[in-house]
Protein backbone atom coordinates (compact mmCIF):
# COMPACT_ATOMS: atom_id res chain seq x y z
CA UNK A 1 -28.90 -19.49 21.94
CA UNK A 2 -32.38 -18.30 20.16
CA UNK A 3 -31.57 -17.44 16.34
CA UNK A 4 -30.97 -13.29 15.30
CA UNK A 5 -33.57 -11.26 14.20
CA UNK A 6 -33.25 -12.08 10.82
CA UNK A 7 -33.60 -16.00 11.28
CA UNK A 8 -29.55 -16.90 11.09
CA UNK A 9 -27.54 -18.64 13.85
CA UNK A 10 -25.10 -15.95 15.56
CA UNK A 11 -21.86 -16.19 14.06
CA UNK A 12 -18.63 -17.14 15.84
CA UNK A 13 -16.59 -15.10 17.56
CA UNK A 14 -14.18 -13.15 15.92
CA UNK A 15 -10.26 -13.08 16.46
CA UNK A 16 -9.60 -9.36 15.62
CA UNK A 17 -6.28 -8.40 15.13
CA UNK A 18 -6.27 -4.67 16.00
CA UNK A 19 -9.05 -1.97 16.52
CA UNK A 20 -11.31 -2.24 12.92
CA UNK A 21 -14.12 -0.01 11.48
CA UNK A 22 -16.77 -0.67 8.70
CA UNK A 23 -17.95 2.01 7.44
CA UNK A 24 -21.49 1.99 5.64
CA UNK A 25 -24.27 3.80 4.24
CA UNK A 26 -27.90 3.74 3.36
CA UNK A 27 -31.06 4.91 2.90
CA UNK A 28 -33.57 3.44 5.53
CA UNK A 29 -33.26 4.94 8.94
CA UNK A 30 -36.01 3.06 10.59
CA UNK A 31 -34.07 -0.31 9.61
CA UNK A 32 -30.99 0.40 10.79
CA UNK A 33 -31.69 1.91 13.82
CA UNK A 34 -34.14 -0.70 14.90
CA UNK A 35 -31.48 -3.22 13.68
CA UNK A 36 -28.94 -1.82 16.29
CA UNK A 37 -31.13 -0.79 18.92
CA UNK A 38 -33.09 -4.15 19.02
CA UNK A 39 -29.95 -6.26 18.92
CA UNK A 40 -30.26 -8.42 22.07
CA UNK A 41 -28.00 -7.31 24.87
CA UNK A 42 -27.96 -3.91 23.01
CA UNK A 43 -27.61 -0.58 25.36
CA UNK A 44 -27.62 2.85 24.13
CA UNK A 45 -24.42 4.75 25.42
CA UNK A 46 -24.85 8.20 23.86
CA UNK A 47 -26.95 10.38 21.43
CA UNK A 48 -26.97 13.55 19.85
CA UNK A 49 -29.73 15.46 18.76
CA UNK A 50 -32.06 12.73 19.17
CA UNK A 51 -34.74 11.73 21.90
CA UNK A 52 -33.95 8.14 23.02
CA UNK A 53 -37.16 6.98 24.85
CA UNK A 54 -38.57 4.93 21.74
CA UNK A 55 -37.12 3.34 18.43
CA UNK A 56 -40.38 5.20 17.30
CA UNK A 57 -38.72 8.53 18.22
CA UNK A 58 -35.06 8.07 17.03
CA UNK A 59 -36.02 7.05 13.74
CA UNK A 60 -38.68 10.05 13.73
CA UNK A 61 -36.45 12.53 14.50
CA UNK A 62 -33.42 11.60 12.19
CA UNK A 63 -36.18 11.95 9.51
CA UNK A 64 -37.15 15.40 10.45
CA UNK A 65 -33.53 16.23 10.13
CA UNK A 66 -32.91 14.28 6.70
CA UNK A 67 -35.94 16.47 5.34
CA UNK A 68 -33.24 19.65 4.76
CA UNK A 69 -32.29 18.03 1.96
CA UNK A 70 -35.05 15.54 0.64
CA UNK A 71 -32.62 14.93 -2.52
CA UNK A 72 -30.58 13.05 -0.50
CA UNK A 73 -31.22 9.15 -0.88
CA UNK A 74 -28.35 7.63 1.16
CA UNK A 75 -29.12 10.08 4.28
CA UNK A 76 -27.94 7.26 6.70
CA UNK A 77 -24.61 6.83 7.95
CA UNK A 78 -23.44 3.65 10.11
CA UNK A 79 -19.93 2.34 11.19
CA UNK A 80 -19.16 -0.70 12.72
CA UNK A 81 -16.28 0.03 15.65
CA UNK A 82 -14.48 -3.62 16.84
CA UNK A 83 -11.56 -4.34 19.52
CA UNK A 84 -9.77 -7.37 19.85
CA UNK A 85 -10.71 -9.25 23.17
CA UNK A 86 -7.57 -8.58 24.70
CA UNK A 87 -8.84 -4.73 25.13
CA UNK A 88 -12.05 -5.67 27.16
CA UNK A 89 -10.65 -4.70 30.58
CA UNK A 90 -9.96 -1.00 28.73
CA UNK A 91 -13.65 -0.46 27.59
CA UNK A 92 -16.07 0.06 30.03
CA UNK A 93 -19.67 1.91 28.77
CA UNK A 94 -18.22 5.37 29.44
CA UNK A 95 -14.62 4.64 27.46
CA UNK A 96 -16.56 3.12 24.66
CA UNK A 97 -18.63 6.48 24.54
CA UNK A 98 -15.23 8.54 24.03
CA UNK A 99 -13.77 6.59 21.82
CA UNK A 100 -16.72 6.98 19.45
CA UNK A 101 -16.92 10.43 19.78
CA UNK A 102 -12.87 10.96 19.04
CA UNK A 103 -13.47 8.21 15.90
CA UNK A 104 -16.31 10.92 14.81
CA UNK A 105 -14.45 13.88 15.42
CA UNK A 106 -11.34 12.49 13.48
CA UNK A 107 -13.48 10.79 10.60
CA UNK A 108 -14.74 14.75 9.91
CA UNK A 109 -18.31 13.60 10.86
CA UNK A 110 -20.03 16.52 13.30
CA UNK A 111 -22.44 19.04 13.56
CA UNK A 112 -25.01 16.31 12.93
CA UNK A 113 -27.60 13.89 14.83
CA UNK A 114 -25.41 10.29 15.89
CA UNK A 115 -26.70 7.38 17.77
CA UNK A 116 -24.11 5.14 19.78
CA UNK A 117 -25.14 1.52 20.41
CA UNK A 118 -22.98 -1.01 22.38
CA UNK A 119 -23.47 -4.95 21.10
CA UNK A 120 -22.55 -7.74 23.19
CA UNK A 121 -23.47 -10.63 20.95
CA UNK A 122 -20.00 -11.33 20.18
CA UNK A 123 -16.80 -12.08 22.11
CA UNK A 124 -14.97 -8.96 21.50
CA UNK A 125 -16.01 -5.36 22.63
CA UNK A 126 -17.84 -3.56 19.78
CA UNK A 127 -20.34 -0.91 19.30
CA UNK A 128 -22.27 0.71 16.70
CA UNK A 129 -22.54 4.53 15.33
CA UNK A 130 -26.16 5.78 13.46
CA UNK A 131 -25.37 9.02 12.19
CA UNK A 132 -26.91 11.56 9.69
CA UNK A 133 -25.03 12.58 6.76
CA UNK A 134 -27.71 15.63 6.61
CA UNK A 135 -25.85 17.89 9.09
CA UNK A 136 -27.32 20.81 11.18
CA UNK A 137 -26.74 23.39 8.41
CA UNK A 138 -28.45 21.59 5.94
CA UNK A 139 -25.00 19.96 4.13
CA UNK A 140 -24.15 16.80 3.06
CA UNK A 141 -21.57 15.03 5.02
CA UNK A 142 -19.33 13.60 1.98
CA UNK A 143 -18.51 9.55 2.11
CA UNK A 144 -15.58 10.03 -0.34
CA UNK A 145 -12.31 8.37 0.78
CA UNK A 146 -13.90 7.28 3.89
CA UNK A 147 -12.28 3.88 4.16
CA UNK A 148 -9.37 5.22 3.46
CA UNK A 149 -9.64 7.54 6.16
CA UNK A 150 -11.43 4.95 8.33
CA UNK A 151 -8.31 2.55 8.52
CA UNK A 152 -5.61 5.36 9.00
CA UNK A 153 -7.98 6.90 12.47
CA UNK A 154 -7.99 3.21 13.45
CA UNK A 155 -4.56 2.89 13.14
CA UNK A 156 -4.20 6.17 14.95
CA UNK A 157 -6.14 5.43 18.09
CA UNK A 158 -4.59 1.83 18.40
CA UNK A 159 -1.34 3.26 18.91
CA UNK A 160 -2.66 6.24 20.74
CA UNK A 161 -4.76 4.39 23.68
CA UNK A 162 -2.47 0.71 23.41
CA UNK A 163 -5.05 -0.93 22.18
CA UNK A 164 -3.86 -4.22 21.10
CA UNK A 165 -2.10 -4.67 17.81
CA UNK A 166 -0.61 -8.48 16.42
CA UNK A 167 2.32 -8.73 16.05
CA UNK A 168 2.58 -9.53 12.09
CA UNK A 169 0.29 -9.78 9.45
CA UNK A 170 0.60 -13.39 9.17
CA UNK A 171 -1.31 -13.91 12.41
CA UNK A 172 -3.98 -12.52 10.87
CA UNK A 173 -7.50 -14.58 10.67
CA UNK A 174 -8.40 -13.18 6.93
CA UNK A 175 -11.59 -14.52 6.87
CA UNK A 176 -13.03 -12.04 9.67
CA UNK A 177 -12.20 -9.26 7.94
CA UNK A 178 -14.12 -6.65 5.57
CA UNK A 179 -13.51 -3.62 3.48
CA UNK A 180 -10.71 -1.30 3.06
CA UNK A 181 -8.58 -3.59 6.09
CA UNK A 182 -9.59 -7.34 3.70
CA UNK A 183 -8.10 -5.34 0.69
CA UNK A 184 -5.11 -4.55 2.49
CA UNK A 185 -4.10 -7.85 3.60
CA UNK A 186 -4.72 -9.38 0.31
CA UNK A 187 -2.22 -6.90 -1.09
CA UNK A 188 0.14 -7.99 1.63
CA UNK A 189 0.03 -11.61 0.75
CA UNK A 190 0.05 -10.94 -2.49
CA UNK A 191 3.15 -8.94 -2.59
CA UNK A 192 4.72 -11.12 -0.23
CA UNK A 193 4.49 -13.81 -2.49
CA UNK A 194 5.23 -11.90 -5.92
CA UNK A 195 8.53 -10.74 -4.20
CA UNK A 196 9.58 -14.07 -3.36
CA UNK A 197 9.89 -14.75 -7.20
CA UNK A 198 10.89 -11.29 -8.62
CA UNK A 199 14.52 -10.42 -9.55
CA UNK A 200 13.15 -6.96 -11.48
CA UNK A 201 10.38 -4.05 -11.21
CA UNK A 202 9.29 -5.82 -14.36
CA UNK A 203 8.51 -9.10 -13.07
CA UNK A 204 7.15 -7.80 -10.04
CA UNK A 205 4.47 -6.00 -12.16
CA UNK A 206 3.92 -8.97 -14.14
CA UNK A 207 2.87 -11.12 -11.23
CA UNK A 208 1.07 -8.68 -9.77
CA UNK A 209 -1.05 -7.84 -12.88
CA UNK A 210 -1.79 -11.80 -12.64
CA UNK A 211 -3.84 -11.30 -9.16
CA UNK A 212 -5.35 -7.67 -10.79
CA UNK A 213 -2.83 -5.67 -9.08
CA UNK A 214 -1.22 -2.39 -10.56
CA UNK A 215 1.70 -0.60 -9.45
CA UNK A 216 1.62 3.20 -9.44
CA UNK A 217 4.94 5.82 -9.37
CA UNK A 218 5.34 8.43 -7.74
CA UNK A 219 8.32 10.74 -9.23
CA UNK A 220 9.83 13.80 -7.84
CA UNK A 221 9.16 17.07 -9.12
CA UNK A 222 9.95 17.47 -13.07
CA UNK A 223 12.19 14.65 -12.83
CA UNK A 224 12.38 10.72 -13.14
CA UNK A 225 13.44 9.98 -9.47
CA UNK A 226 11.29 7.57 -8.27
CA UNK A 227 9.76 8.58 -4.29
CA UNK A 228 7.13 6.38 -3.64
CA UNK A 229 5.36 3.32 -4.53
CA UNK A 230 1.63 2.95 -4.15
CA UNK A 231 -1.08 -0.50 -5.09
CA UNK A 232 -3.97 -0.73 -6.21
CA UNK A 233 -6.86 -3.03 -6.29
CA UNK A 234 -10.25 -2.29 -7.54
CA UNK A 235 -11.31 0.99 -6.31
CA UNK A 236 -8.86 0.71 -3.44
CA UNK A 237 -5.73 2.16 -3.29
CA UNK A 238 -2.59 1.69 -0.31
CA UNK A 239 0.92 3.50 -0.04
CA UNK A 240 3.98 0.70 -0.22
CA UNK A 241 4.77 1.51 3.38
CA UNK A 242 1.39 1.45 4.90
CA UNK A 243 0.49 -1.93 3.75
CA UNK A 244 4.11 -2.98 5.49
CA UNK A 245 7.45 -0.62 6.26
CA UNK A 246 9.25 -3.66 4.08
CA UNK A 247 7.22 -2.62 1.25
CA UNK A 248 8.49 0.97 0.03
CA UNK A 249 10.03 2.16 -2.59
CA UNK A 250 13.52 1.60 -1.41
CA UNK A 251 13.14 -1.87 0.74
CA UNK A 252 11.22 -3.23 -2.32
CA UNK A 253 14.34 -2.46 -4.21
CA UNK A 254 16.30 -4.19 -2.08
CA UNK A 255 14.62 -7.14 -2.08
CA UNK A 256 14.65 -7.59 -5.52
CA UNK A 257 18.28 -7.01 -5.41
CA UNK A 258 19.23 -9.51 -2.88
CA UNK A 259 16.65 -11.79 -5.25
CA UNK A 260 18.90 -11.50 -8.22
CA UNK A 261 22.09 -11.90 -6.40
CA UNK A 262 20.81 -15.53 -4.94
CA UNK A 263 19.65 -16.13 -8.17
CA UNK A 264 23.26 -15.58 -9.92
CA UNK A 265 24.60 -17.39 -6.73
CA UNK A 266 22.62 -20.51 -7.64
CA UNK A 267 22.91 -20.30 -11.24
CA UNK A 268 26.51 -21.91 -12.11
CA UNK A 269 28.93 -20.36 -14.38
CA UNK A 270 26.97 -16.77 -13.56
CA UNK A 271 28.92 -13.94 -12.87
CA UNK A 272 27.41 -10.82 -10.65
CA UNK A 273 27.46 -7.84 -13.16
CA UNK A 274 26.69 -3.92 -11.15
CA UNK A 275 23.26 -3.42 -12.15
CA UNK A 276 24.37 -0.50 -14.52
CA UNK A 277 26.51 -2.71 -16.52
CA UNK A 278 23.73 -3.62 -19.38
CA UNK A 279 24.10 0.40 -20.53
CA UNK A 280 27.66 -0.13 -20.92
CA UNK A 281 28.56 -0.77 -24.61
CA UNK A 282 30.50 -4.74 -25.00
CA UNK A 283 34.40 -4.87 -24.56
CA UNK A 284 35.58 -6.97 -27.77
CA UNK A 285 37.84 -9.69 -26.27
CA UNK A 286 40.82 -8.95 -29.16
CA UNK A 287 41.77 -6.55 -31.00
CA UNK A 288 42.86 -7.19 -34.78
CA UNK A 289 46.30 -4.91 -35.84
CA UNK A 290 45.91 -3.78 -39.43
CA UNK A 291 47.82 -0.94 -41.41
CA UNK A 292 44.73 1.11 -40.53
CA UNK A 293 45.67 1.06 -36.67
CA UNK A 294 48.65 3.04 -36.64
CA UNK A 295 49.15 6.46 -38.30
CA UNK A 296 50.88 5.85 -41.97
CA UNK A 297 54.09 7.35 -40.90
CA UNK A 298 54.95 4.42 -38.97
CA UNK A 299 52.98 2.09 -41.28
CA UNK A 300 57.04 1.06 -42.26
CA UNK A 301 56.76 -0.72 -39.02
CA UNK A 302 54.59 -3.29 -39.42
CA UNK A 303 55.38 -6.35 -41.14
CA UNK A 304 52.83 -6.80 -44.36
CA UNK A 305 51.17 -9.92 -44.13
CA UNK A 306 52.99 -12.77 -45.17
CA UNK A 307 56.64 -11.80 -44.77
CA UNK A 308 58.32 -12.55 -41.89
CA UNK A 309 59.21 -9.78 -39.42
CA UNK A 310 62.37 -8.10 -40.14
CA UNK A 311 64.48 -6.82 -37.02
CA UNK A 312 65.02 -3.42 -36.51
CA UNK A 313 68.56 -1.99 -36.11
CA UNK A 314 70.71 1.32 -35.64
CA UNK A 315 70.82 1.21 -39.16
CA UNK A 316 67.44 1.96 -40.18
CA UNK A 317 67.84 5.40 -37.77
CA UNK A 318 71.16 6.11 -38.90
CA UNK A 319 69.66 6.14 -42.77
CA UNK A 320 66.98 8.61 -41.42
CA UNK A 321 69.31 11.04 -40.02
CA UNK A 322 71.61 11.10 -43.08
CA UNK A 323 68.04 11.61 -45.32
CA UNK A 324 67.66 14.86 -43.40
CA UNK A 325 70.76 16.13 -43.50
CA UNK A 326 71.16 15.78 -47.16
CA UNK A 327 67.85 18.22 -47.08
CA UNK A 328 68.65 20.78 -45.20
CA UNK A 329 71.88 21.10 -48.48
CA UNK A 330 69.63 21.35 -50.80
């Protein structure tokens, strides 16, 4: 197979676990256009606001556009959609089409000029999207949080159409994959392992903080309850339960629960305590009599250190009775 058109041997294919999007920006519309358009195999499956007769006229007419706003130095907008393989049979040219026009619509990107490219130099079904963040009314499209929102649409139109999904994360080829979805299965594997080590919220920080990972609270209303758990990595940020439903609040509790229980288990001569017990003040294991224990009326009671014990007998109440009697004479 001849070389790309940038001189490098075509890559292999890739194993994709799920439906993925990379998102991008830049500045040069004539290079990426002619870099998806030119792409050997390439075929042109929709476009808005553009004429599509010539490179020469795509990339002069999102320049028209991008002159609204000549500020603007990252006008040009370009995602990356991928399938796994086993979705072929559900893309033909048309599908494809609709599927990037519901990823726009959902992604908040409209009202602007888009290209929509389908590649076939690679084993799986992907296409690209050209877009210009200079819409019709002469606003910026904002990028902000748009890998964030990039992974959850993907998510959303995987389950929505059955596209296919793998079953677990550790089936997962790592190496194929880029962005916001790479971060997110680091932070799986990385947690995975940390929690096979932690007995405490403490220790789980600590290991994390070893990798550059930080955990974040998130507390109810004017109190201390503790809702949610979130990660972070870098700039990139995931909710407990959307890296992996094992990973909340709650089930990461758990975990580290059942990890200190084996650990006590294993440890001999270890007693489990509740969890609460540390805030309880220590039991003393005896507890020394003195004078000082009992109220000084009955002080006549105990035995003074160093004589033995006498017995007590009717006398000593009979004595007491008499005492009061005598008294109540007086």
């Amino acid at each position: 197979m001849p070389p790309g058109p940038r001189g490098d041997q075509p890559p292999p294919a890739r194993p994709l676990p799920q439906m993925i999007g990379k998102v991008m920006i830049g500045k040069s519309f004539s290079g990426c256009v002619r870099y998806v358009v030119q792409k050997e195999g390439a075929r042109v499956l929709e476009a808005e606001g553009i004429r599509t007769d010539s490179v020469s006229a795509m990339v002069a007419d999102f320049r028209l556009q991008r002159q609204l706003n000549p500020e603007l130095g990252k006008a040009v907008g370009h995602i990356a959609l991928s399938w796994s393989i086993h979705d072929r049979e559900k893309l033909s040219p048309q599908v494809m089409a609709e599927r990037a026009r519901e990823y726009l619509e959902k992604m908040g990107i409209k009202d602007t000029q888009y290209l929509v490219v389908e590649h076939r130099d690679r084993e799986h079904p992907h296409l690209h999207i050209v877009y210009n963040r200079m819409d019709y009314h002469g606003k910026t499209i904002p990028d902000k949080l748009q890998r964030h929102r990039n992974a959850r649409v993907c998510r959303e139109m995987t389950e929505r159409h059955g596209y296919y999904l793998a079953p677990g994360k550790a089936q997962v080829n790592r190496q194929y994959l880029t962005g916001a979805d790479k971060t997110k299965y680091a932070l799986h594997d990385a947690i995975s392992s940390a929690l096979g080590k932690a007995t405490s919220w403490q220790e789980l920080e600590a290991l994390l903080q070893q990798k550059g990972i930080s955990l974040h609270y998130k507390y109810k209303g004017g109190t201390e309850q503790v809702q949610g758990i979130s990660f972070r990595q870098g700039e990139i940020s995931f909710k407990g339960s959307a890296i992996s439903r094992n990973f909340s609040y709650k089930g990461i509790s758990k975990q580290l629960e059942r990890n200190r229980q084996q650990e006590a288990l294993s440890t001999p001569g270890t007693k489990l305590q509740p969890r609460h017990q540390a805030s309880l003040a220590p039991v003393p294991e005896k507890i020394s009599i003195t004078d000082d224990f009992f109220p000084r009326r009955h002080s006549n009671l105990i035995p003074t250190q160093g004589q033995p014990e006498e017995p007590l007998t009717t006398g000593h109440f009979r004595k007491k009775k008499r005492r009061k009697k005598k008294r109540r004479h007086l």
